[in-house]
N, C-alpha and C. Protein backbone atom coordinates (compact mmCIF):
# COMPACT_ATOMS: atom_id res chain seq x y z
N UNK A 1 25.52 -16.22 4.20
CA UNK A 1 24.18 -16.69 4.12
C UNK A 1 23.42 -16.10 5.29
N UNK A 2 22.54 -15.82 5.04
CA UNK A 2 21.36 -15.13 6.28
C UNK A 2 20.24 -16.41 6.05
N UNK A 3 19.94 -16.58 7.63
CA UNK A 3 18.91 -17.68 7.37
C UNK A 3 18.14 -16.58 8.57
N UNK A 4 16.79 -17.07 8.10
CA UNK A 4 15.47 -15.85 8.93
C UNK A 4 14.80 -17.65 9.59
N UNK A 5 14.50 -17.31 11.18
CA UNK A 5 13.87 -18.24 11.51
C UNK A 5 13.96 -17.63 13.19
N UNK A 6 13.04 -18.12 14.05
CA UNK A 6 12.62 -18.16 15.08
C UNK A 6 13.76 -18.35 16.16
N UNK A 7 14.03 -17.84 17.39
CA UNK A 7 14.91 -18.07 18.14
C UNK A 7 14.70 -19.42 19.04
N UNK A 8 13.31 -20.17 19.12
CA UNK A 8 13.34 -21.36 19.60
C UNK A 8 13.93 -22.22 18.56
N UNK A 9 14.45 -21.89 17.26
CA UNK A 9 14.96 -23.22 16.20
C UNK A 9 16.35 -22.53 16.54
N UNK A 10 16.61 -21.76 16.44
CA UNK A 10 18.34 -21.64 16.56
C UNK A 10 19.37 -22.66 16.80
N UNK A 11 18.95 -23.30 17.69
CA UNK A 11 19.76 -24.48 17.81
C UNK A 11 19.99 -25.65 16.95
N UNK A 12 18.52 -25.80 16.46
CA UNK A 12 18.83 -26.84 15.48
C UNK A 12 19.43 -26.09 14.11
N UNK A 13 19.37 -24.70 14.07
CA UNK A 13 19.83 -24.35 12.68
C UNK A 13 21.46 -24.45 12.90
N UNK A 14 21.98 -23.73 13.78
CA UNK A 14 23.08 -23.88 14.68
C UNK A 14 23.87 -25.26 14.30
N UNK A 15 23.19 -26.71 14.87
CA UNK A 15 23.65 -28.08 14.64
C UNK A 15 23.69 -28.22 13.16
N UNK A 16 22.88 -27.93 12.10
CA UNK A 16 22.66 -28.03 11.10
C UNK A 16 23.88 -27.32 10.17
N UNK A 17 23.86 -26.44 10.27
CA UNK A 17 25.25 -24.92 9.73
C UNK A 17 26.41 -26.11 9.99
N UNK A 18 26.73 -26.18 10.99
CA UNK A 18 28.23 -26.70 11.73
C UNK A 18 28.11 -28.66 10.92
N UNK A 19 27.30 -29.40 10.71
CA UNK A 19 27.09 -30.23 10.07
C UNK A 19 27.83 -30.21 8.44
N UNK A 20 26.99 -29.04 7.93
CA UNK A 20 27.32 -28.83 6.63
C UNK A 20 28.82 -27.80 5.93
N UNK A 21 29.05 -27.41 6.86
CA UNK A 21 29.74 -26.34 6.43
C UNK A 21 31.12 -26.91 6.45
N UNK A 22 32.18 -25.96 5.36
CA UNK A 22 33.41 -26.81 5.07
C UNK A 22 34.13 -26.08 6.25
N UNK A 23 33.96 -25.27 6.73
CA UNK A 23 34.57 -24.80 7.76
C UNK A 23 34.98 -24.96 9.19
N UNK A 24 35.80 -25.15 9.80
CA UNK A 24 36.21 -25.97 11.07
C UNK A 24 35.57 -25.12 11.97
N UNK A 25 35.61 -24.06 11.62
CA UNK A 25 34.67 -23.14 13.10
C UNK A 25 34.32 -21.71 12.24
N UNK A 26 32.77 -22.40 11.39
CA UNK A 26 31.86 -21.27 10.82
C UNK A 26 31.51 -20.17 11.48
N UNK A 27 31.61 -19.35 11.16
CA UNK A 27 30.78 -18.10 11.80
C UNK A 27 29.13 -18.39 12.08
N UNK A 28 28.40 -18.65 12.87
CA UNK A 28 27.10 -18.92 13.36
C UNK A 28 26.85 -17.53 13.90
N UNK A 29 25.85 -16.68 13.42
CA UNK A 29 25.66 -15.30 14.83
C UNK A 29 24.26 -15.57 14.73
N UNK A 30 23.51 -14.52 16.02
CA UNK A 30 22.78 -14.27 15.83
C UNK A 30 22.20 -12.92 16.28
N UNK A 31 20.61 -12.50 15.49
CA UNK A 31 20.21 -11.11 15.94
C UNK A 31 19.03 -10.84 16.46
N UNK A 32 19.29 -9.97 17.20
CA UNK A 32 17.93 -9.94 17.83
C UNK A 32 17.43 -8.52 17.38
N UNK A 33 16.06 -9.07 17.04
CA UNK A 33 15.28 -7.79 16.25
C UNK A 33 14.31 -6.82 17.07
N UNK A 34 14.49 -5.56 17.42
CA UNK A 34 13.53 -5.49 18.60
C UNK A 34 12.13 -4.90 17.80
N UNK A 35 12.59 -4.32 16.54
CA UNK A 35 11.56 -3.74 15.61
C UNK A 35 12.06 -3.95 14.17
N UNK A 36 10.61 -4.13 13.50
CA UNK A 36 10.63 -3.97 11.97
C UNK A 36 9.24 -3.88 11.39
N UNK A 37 8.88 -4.41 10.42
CA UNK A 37 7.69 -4.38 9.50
C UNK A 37 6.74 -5.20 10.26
N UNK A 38 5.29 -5.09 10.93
CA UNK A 38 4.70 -6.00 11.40
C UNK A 38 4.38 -7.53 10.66
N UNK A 39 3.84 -7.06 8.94
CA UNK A 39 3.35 -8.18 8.51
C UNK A 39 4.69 -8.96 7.82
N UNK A 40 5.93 -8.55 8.25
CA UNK A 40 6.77 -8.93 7.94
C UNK A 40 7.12 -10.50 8.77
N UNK A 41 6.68 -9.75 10.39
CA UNK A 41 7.43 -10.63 11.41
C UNK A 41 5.96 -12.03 11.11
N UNK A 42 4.88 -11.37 10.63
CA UNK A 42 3.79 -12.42 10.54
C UNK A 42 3.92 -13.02 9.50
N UNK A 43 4.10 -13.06 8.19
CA UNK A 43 5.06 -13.54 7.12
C UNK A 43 5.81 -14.84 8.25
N UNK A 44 7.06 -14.53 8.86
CA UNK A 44 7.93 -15.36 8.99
C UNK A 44 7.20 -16.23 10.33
N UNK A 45 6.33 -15.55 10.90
CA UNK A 45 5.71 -17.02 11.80
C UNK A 45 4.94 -18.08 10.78
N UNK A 46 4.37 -17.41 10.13
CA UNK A 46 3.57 -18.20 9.25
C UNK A 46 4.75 -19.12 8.12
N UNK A 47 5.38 -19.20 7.83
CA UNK A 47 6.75 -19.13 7.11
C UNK A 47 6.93 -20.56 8.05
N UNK A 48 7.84 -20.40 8.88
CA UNK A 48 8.09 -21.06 9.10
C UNK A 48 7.63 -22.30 9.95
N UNK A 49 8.45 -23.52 9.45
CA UNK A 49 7.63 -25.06 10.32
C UNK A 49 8.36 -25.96 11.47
């Protein structure tokens, strides 16, 4: 699963993953994007709450 969201939520997505998942120790990563599509990255501010 790829979840797209902001690096100030990470954590709660983080608590959230490890909550749900059947797995005793899920794989959680994360990436850091230094470039891509502009109205892409504005898309996902707007996107997300």
């Amino acid at each position: 699963m790829i979840i797209k969201t902001k690096m100030e939520l990470f954590d709660n997505v983080l608590e959230r993953v490890k909550e749900l998942h059947s797995y005793e120790i899920p794989e959680i990563i994360s990436f850091k994007i230094d470039k891509g599509y502009t109205k892409f990255f504005k898309w996902v501010d707007e996107s997300i709450i």
